[in-house]
C-alpha atoms as a PDB file:
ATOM      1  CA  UNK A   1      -0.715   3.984  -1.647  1.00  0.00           C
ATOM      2  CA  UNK A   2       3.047   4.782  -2.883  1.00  0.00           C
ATOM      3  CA  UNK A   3       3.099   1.976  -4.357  1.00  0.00           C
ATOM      4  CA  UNK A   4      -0.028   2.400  -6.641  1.00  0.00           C
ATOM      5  CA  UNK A   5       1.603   5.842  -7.211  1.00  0.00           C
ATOM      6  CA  UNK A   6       4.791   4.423  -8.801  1.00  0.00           C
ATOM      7  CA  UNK A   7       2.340   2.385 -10.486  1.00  0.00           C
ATOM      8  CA  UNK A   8       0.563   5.242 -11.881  1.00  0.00           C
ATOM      9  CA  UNK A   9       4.021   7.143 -12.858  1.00  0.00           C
ATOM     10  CA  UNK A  10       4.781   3.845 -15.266  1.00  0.00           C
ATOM     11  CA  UNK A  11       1.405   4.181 -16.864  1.00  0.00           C
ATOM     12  CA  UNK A  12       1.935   5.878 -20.465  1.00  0.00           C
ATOM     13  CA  UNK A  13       0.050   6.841 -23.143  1.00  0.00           C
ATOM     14  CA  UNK A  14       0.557   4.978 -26.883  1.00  0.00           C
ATOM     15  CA  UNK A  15      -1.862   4.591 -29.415  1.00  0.00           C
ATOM     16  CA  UNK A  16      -4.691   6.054 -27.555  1.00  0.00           C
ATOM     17  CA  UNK A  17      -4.235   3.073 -24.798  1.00  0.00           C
ATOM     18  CA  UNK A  18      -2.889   3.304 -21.280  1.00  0.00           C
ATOM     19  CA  UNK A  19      -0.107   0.982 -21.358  1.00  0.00           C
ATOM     20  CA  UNK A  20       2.444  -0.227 -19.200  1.00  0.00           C
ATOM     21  CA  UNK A  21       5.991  -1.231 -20.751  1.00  0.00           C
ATOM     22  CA  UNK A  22       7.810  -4.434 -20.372  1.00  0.00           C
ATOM     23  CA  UNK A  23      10.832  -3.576 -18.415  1.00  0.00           C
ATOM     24  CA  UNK A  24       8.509  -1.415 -15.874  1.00  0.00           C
ATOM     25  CA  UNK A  25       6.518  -4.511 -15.500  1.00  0.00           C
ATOM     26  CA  UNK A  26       9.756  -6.693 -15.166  1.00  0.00           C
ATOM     27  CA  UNK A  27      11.295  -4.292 -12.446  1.00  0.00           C
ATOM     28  CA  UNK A  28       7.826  -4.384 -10.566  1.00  0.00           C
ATOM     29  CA  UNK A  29       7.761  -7.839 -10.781  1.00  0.00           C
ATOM     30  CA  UNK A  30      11.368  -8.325  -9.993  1.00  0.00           C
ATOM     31  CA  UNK A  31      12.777 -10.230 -12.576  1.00  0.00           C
ATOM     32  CA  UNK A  32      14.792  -9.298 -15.513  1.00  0.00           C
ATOM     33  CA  UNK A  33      13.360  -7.901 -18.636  1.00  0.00           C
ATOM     34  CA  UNK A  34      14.853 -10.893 -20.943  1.00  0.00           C
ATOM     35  CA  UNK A  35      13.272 -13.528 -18.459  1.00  0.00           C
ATOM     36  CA  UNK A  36      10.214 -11.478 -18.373  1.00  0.00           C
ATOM     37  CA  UNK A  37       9.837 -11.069 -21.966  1.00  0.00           C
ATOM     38  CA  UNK A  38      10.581 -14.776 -22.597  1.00  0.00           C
ATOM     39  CA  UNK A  39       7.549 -16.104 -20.194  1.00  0.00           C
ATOM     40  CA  UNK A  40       5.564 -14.084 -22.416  1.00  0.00           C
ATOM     41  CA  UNK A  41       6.534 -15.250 -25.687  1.00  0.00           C
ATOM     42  CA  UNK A  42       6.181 -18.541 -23.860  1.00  0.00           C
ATOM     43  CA  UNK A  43       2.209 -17.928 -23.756  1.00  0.00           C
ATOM     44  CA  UNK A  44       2.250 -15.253 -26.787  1.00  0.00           C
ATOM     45  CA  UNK A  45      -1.503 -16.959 -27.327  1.00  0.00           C
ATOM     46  CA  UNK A  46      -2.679 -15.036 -24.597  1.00  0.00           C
ATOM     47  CA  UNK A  47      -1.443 -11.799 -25.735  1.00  0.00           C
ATOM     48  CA  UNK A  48      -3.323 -10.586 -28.785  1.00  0.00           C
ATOM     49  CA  UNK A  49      -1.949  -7.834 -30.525  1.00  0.00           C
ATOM     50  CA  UNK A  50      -5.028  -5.450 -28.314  1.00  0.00           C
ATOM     51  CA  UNK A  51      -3.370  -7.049 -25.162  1.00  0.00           C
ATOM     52  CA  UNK A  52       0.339  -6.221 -26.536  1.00  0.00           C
ATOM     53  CA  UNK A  53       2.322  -4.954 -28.698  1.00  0.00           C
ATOM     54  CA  UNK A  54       5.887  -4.110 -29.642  1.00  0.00           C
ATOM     55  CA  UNK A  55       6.474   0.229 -30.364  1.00  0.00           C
ATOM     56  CA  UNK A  56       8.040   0.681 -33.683  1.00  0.00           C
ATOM     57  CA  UNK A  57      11.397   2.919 -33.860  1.00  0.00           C
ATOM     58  CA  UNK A  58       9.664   6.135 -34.495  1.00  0.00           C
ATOM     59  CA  UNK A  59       7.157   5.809 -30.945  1.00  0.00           C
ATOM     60  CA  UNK A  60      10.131   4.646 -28.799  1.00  0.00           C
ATOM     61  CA  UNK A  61      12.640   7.855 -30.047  1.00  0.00           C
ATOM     62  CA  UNK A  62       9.365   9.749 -29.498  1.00  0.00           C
ATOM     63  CA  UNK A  63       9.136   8.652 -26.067  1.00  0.00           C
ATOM     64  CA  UNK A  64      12.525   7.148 -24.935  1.00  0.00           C
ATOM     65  CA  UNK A  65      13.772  11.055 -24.166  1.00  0.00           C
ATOM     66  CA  UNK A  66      11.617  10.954 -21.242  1.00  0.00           C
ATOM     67  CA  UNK A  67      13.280   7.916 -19.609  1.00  0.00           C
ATOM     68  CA  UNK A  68      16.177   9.683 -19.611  1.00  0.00           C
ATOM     69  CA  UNK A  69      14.914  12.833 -18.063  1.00  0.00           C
ATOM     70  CA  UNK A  70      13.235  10.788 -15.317  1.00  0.00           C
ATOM     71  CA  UNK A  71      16.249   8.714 -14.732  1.00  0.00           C
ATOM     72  CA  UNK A  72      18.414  11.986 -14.265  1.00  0.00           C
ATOM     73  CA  UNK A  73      15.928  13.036 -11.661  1.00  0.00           C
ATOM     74  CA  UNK A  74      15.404  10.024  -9.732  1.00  0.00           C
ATOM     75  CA  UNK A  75      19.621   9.627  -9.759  1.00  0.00           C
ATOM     76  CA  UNK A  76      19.420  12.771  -8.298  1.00  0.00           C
ATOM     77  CA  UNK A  77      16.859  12.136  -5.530  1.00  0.00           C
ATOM     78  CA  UNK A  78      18.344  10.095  -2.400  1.00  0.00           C
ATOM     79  CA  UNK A  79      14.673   8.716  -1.127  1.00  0.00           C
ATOM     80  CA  UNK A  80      13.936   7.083  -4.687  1.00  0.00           C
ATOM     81  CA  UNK A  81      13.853   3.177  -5.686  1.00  0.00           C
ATOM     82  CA  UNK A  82      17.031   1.486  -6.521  1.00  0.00           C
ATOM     83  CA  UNK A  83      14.676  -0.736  -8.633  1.00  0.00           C
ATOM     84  CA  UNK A  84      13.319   2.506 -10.581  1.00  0.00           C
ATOM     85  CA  UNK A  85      16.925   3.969 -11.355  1.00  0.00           C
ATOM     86  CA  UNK A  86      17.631   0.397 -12.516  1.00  0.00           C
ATOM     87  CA  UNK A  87      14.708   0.182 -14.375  1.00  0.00           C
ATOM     88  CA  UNK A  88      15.312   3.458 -15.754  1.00  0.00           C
ATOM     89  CA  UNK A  89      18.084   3.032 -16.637  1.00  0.00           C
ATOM     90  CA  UNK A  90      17.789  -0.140 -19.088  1.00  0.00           C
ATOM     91  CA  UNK A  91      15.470   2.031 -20.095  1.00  0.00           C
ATOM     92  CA  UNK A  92      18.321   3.581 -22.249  1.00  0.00           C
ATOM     93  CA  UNK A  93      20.177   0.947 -22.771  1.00  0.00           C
ATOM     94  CA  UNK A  94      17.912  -1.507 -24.547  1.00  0.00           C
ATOM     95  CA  UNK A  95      18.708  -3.098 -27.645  1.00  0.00           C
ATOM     96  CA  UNK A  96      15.180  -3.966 -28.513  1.00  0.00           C
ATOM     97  CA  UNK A  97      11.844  -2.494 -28.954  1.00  0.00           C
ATOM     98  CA  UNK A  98      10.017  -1.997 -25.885  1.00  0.00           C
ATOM     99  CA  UNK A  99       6.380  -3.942 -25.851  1.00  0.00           C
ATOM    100  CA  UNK A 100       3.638  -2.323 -23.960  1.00  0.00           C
ATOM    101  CA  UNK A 101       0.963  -3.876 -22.418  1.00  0.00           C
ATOM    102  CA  UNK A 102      -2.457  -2.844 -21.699  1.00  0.00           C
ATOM    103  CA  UNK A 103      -4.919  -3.310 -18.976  1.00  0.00           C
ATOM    104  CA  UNK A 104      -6.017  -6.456 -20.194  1.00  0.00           C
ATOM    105  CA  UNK A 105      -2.453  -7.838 -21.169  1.00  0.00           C
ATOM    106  CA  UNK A 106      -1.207  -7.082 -17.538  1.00  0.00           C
ATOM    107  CA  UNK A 107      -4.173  -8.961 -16.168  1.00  0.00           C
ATOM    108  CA  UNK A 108      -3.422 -12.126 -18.643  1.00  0.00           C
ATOM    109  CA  UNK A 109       0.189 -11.581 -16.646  1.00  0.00           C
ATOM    110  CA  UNK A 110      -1.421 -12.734 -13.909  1.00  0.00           C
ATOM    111  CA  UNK A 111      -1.966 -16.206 -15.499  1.00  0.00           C
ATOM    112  CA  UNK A 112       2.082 -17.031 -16.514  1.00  0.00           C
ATOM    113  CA  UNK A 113       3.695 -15.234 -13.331  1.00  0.00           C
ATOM    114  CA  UNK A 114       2.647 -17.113 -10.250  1.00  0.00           C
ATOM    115  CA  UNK A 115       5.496 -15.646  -7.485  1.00  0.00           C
ATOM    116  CA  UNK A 116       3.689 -14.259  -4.754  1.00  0.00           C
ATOM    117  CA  UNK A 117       5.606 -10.930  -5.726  1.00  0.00           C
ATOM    118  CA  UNK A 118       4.126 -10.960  -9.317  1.00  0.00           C
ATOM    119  CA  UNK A 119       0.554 -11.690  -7.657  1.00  0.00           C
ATOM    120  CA  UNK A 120       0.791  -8.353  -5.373  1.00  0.00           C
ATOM    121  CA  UNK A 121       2.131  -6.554  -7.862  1.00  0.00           C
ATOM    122  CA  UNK A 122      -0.636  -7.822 -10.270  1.00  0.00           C
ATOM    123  CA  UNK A 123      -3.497  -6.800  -7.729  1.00  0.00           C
ATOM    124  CA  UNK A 124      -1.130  -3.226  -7.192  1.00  0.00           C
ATOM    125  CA  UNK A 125      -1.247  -2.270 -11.051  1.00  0.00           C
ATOM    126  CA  UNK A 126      -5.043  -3.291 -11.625  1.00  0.00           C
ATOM    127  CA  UNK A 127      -5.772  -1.289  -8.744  1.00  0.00           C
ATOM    128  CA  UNK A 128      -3.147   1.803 -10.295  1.00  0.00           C
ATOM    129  CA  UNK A 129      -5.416   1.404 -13.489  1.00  0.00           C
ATOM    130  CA  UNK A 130      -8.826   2.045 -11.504  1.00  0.00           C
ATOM    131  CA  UNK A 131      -7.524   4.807 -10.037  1.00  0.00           C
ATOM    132  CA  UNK A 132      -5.907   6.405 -13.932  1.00  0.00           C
ATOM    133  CA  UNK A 133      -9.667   6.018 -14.804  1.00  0.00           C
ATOM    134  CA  UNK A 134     -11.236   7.432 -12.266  1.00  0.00           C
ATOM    135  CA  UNK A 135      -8.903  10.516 -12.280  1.00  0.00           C
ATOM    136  CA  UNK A 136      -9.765  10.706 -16.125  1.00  0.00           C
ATOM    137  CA  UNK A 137     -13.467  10.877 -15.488  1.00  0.00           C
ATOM    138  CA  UNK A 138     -12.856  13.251 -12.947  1.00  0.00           C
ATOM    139  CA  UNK A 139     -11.115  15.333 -15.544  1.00  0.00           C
ATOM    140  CA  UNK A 140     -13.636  14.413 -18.061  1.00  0.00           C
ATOM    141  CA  UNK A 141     -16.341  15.742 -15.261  1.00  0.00           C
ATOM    142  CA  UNK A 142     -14.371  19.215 -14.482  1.00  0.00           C
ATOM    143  CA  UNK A 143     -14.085  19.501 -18.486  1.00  0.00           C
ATOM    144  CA  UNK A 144     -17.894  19.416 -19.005  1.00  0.00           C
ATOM    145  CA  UNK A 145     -18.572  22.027 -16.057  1.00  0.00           C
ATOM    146  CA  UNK A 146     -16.439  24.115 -17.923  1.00  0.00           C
ATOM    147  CA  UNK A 147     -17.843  24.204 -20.897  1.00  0.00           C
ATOM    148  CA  UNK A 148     -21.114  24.900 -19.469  1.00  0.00           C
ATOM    149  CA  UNK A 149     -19.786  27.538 -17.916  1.00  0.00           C
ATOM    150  CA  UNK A 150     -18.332  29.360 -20.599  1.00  0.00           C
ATOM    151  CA  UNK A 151     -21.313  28.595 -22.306  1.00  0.00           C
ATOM    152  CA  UNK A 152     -23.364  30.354 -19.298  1.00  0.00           C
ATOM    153  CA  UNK A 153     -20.783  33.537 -19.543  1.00  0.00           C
ATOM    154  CA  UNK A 154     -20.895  33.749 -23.478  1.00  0.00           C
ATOM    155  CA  UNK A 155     -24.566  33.924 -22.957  1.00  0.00           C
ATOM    156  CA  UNK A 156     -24.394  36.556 -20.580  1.00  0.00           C
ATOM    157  CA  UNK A 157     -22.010  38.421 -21.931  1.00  0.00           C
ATOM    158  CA  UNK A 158     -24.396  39.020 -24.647  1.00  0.00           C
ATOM    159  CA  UNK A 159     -27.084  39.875 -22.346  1.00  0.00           C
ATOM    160  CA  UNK A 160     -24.923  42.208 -20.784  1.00  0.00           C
ATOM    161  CA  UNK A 161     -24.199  44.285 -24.042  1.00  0.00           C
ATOM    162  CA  UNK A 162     -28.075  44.230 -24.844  1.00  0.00           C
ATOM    163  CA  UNK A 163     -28.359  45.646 -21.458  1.00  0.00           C
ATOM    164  CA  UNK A 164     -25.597  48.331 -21.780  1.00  0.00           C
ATOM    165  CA  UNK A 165     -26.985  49.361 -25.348  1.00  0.00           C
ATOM    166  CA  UNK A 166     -30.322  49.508 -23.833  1.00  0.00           C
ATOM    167  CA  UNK A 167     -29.120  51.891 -21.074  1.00  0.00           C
ATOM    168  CA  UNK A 168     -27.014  54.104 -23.681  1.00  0.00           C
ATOM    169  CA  UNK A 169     -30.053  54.632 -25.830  1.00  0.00           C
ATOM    170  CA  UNK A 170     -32.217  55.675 -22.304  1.00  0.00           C
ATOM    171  CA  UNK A 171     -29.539  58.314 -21.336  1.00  0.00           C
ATOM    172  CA  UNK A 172     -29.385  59.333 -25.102  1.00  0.00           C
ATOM    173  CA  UNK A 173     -33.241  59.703 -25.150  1.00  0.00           C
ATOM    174  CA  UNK A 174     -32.993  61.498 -21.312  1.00  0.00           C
ATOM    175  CA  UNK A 175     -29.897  64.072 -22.884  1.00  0.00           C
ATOM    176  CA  UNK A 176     -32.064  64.816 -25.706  1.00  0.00           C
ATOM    177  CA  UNK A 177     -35.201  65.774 -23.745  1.00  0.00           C
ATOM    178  CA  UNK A 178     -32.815  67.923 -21.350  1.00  0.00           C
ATOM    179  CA  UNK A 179     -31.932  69.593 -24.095  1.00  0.00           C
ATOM    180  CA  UNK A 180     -35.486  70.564 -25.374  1.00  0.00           C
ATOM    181  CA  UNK A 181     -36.392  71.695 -21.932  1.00  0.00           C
ATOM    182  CA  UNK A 182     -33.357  74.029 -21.447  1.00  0.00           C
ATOM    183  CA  UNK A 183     -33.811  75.530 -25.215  1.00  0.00           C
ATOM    184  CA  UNK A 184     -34.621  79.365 -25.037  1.00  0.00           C
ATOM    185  CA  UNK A 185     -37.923  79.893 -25.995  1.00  0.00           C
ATOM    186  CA  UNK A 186     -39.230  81.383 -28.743  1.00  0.00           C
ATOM    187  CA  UNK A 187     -42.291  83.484 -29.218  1.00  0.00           C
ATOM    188  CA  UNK A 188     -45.022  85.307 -27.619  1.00  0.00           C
ATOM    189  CA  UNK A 189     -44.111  84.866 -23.711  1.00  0.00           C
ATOM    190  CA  UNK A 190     -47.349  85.085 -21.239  1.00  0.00           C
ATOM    191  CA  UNK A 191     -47.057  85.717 -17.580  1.00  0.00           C
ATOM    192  CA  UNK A 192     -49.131  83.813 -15.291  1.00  0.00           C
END
């Protein structure tokens, strides 16, 4: 379960796709990134540009800042990975644009990288992905109860002020009779 955890922590958002990036997939794997990216452009015909693709220079100085944040705090924790402080760390240091792979393009992964490593690890990620999707349909889920209930409230919130103007105009109406009763009368008084 940590390990589909980790998992999860590498998946990132980029172009409306969950992705994974290369040298995350090459530390899980346990190979380098250069090897890892060169098995790939080995077999680039099973990576269509929907399976991968390479971030331009504006998406990776969006994100890269976050590497380095998470690398900072996993330096500074003693139970953490060496493999994630090394992966993070590259992280910084590369020369290249990253390429991120989706769901699919980690599952054609499965088909160049045979180690018995790169098989657990594939089973590990598809499994990480799963989970991603069933947390966002969870949230997805929790979003639409929401909504209905604000929707309930708005509706009784207007209920409630019908209700309140209802009861101001009674106690209006009750005040106003009071006051006829209590006026001093006028007229020809009989005794009876």
């Amino acid at each position: 379960m940590q390990v589909i955890q980790s998992i999860q922590n590498r998946i990132y958002e980029i172009r409306g796709e969950r992705v994974m990036l290369d040298f995350d997939l090459a530390a899980l794997y346990e190979v380098e990134t250069k090897v890892f990216n060169q098995a790939v452009k080995r077999n680039i015909k099973r990576f269509p540009h929907d399976f991968m693709f390479q971030l331009t220079q504006k998406e990776w100085s969006e994100i890269r800042p976050q590497f380095v944040a998470a690398s900072t705090q996993k330096a500074d924790n003693q139970h953490s990975q060496r493999s994630q402080i090394v992966t993070l760390n590259s992280a910084k240091s590369t020369r290249y644009l990253p390429y991120p792979f989706t769901e699919q393009g980690v599952a054609m992964l499965s088909g160049i990288l045979n180690s018995d490593r790169a098989i657990q690890m594939n089973i590990a990620i598809m499994r990480a992905f799963v989970e991603v999707r069933k947390i966002l349909l969870q949230q997805n889920d929790i979003k639409e109860q929401l909504k209905e209930l604000k929707d309930r409230v708005s509706g009784h919130d207007m209920q409630l002020s019908q209700i309140y103007d209802a009861l101001e105009n009674l106690l209006d109406e009750k005040a106003a009779e009071r006051k006829w009763e209590n006026r001093e009368r006028i007229g020809f008084k009989t005794k009876k």
